[in-house]
N, C-alpha and C. Protein backbone atom coordinates (compact mmCIF):
# COMPACT_ATOMS: atom_id res chain seq x y z
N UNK A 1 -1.23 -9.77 25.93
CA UNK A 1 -1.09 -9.88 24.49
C UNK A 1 -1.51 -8.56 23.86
N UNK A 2 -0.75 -8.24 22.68
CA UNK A 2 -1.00 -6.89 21.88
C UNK A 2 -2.25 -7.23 20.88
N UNK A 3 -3.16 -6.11 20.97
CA UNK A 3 -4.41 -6.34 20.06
C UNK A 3 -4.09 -6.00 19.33
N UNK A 4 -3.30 -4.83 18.53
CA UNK A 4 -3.26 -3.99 17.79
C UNK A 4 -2.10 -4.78 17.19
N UNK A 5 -1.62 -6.20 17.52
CA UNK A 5 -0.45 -6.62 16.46
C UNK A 5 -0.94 -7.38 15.69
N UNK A 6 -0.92 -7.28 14.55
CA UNK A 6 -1.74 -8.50 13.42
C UNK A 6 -1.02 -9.48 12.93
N UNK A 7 -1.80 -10.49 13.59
CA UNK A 7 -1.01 -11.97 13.45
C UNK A 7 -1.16 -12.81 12.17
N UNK A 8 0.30 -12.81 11.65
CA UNK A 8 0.70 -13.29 10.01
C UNK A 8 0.67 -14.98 9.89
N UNK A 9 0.54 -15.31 11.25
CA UNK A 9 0.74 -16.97 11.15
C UNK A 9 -0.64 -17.84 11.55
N UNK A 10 -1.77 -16.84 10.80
CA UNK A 10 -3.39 -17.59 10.54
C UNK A 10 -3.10 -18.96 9.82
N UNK A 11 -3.76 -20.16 10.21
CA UNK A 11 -3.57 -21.49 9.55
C UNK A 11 -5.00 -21.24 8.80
N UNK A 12 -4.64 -21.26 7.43
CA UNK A 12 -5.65 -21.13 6.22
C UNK A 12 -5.27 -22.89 5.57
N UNK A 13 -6.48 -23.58 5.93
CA UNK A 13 -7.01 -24.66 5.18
C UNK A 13 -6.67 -24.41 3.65
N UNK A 14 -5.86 -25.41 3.00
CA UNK A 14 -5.58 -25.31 1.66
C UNK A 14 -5.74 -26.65 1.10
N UNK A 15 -7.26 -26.49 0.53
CA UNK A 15 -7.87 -27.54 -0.52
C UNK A 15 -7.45 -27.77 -2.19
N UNK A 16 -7.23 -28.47 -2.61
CA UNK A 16 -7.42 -28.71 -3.78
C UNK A 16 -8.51 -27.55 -5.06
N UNK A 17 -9.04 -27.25 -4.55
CA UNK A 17 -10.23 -26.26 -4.85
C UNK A 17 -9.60 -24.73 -4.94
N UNK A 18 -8.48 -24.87 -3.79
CA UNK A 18 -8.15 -23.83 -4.05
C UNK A 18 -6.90 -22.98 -5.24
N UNK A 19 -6.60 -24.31 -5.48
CA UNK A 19 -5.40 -24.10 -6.39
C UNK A 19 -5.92 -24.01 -7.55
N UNK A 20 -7.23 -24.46 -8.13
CA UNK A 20 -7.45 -24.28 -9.49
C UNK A 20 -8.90 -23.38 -9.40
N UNK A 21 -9.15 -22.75 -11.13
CA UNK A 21 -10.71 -22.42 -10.99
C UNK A 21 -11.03 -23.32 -12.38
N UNK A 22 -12.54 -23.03 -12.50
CA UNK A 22 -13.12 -23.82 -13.58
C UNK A 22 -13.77 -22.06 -14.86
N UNK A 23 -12.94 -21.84 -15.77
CA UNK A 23 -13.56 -20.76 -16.66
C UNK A 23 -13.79 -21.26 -17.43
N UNK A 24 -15.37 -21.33 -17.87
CA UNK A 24 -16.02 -21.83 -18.96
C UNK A 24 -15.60 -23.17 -19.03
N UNK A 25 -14.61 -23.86 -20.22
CA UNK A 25 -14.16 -25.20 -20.25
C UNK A 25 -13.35 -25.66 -20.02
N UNK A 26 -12.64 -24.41 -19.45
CA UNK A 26 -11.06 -24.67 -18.82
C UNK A 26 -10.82 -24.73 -17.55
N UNK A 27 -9.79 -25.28 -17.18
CA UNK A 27 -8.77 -25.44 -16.13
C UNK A 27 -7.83 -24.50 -15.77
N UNK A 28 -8.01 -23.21 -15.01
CA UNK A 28 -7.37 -22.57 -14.69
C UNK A 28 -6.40 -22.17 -13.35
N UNK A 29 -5.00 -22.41 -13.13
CA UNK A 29 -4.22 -22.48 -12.19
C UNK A 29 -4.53 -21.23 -11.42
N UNK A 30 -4.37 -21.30 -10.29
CA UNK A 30 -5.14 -20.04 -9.40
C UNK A 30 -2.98 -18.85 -8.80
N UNK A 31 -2.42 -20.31 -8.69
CA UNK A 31 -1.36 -20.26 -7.51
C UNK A 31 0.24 -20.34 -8.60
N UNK A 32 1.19 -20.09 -8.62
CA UNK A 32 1.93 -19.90 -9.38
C UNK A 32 2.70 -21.21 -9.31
N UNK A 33 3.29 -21.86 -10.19
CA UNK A 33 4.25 -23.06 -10.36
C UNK A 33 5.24 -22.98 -10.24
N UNK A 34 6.47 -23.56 -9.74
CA UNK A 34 8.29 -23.86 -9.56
C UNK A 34 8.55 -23.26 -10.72
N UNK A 35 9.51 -23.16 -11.38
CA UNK A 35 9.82 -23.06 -12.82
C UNK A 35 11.36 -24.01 -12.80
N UNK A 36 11.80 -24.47 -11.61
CA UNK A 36 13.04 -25.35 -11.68
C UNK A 36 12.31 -26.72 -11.48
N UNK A 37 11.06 -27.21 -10.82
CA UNK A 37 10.16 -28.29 -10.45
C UNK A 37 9.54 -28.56 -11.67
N UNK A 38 8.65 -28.09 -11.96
CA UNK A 38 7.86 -27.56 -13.42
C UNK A 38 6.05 -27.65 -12.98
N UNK A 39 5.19 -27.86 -13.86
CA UNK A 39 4.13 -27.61 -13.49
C UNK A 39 3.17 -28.13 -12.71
N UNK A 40 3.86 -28.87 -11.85
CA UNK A 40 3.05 -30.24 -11.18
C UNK A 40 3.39 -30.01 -9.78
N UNK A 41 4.13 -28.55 -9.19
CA UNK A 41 4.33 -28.24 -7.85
C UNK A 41 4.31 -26.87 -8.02
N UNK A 42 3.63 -26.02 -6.72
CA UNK A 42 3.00 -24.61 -6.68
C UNK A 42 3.79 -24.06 -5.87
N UNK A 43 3.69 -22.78 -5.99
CA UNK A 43 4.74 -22.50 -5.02
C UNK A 43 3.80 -22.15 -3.52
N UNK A 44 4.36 -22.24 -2.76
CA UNK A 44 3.22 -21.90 -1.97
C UNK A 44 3.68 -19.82 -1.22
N UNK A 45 2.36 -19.54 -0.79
CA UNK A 45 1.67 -18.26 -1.13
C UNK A 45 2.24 -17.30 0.70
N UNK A 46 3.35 -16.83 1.09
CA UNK A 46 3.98 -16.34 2.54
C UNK A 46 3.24 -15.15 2.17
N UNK A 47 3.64 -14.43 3.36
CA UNK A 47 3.23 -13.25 3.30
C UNK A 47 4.17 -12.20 2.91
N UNK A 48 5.46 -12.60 2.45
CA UNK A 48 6.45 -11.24 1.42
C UNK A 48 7.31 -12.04 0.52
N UNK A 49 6.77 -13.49 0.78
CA UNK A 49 7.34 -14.14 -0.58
C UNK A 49 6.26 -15.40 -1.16
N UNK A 50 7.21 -16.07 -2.31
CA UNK A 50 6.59 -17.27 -2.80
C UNK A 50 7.55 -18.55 -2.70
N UNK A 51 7.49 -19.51 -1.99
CA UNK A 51 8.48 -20.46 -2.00
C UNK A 51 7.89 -21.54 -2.40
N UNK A 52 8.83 -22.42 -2.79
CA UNK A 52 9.03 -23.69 -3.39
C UNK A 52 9.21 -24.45 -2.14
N UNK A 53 8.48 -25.77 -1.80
CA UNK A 53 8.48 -27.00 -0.84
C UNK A 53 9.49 -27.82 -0.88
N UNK A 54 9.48 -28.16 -2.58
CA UNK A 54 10.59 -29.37 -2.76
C UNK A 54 11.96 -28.60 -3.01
N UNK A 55 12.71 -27.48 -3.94
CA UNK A 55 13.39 -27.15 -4.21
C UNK A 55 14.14 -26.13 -3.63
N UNK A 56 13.00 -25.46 -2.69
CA UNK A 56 13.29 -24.31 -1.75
C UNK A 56 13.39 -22.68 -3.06
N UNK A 57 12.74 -22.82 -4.02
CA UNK A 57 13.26 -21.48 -5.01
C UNK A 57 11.97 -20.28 -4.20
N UNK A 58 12.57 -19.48 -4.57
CA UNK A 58 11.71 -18.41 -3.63
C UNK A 58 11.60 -17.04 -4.34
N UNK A 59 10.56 -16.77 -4.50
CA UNK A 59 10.23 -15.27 -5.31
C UNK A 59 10.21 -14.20 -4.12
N UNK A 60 10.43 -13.10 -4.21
CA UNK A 60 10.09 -12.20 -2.90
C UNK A 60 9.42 -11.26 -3.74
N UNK A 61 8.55 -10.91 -3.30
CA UNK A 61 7.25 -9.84 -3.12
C UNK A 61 7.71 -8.74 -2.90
N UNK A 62 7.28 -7.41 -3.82
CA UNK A 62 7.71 -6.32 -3.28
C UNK A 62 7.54 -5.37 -2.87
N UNK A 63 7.98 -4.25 -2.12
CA UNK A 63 7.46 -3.73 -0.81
C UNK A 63 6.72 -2.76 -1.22
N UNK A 64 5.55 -1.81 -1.30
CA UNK A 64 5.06 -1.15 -1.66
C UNK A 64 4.94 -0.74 -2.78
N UNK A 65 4.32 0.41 -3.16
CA UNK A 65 3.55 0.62 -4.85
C UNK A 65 4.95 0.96 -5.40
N UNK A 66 4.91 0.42 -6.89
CA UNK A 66 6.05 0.49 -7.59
C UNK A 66 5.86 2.16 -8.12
N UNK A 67 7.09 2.70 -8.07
CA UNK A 67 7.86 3.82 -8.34
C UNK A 67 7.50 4.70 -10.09
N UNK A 68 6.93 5.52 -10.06
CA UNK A 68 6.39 6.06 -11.23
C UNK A 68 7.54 7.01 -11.76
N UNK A 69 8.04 6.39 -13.48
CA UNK A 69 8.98 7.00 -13.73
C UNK A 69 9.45 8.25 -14.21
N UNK A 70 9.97 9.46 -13.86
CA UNK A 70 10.05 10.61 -14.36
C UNK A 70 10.66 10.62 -15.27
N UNK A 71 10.01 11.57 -15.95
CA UNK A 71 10.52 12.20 -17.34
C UNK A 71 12.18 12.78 -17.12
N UNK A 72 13.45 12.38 -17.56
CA UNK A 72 14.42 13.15 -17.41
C UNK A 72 14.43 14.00 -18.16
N UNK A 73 15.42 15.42 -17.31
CA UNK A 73 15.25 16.45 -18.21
C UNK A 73 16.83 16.51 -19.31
N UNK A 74 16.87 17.57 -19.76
CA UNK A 74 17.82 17.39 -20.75
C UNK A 74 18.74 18.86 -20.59
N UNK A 75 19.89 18.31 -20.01
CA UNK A 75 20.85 19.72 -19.46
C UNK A 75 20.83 21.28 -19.97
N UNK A 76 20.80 22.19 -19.44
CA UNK A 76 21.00 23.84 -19.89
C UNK A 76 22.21 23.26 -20.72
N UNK A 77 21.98 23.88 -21.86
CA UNK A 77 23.20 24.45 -22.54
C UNK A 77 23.95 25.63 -22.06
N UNK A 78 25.06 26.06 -21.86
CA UNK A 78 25.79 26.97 -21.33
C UNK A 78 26.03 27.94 -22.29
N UNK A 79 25.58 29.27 -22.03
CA UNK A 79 25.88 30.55 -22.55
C UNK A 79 27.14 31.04 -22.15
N UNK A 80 27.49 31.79 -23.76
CA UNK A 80 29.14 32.26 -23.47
C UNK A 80 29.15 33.45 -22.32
N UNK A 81 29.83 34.21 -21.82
CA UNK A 81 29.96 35.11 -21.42
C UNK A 81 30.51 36.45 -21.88
């Protein structure tokens, strides 16, 4: 077996506890919701996406740091000759 391969299919225990927190007096969702299901199913949490159980809808995750946008420049004007 390869040591150096890092294994993506760890079974992480998923409690009730984990889907919400408690801030101050509120009820706060930890894990993101369906938006075709509605708020009463989560999506659950892959490692390059987010899928839906019952509906199958699926967010994909994206691949490295997002792209910092350059300034475009604004063409030479052309001198007569």
């Amino acid at each position: 077996m390869n040591i150096n391969k890092i294994n993506l299919y760890i079974k992480i225990k998923m409690t009730s506890s984990n889907y919400y927190k408690i801030e101050g007096n509120k009820l706060v969702r930890t894990h993101r919701t369906c938006p075709k299901c509605g708020p009463s199913f989560f999506l659950a949490n892959h490692y390059d996406r987010w899928s839906c159980g019952k509906c199958g809808y699926t967010v994909f995750k994206r691949k490295g740091a997002p792209k910092a946008k350059t300034a475009r420049r604004t063409p030479r004007k052309r001198q007569k000759a």
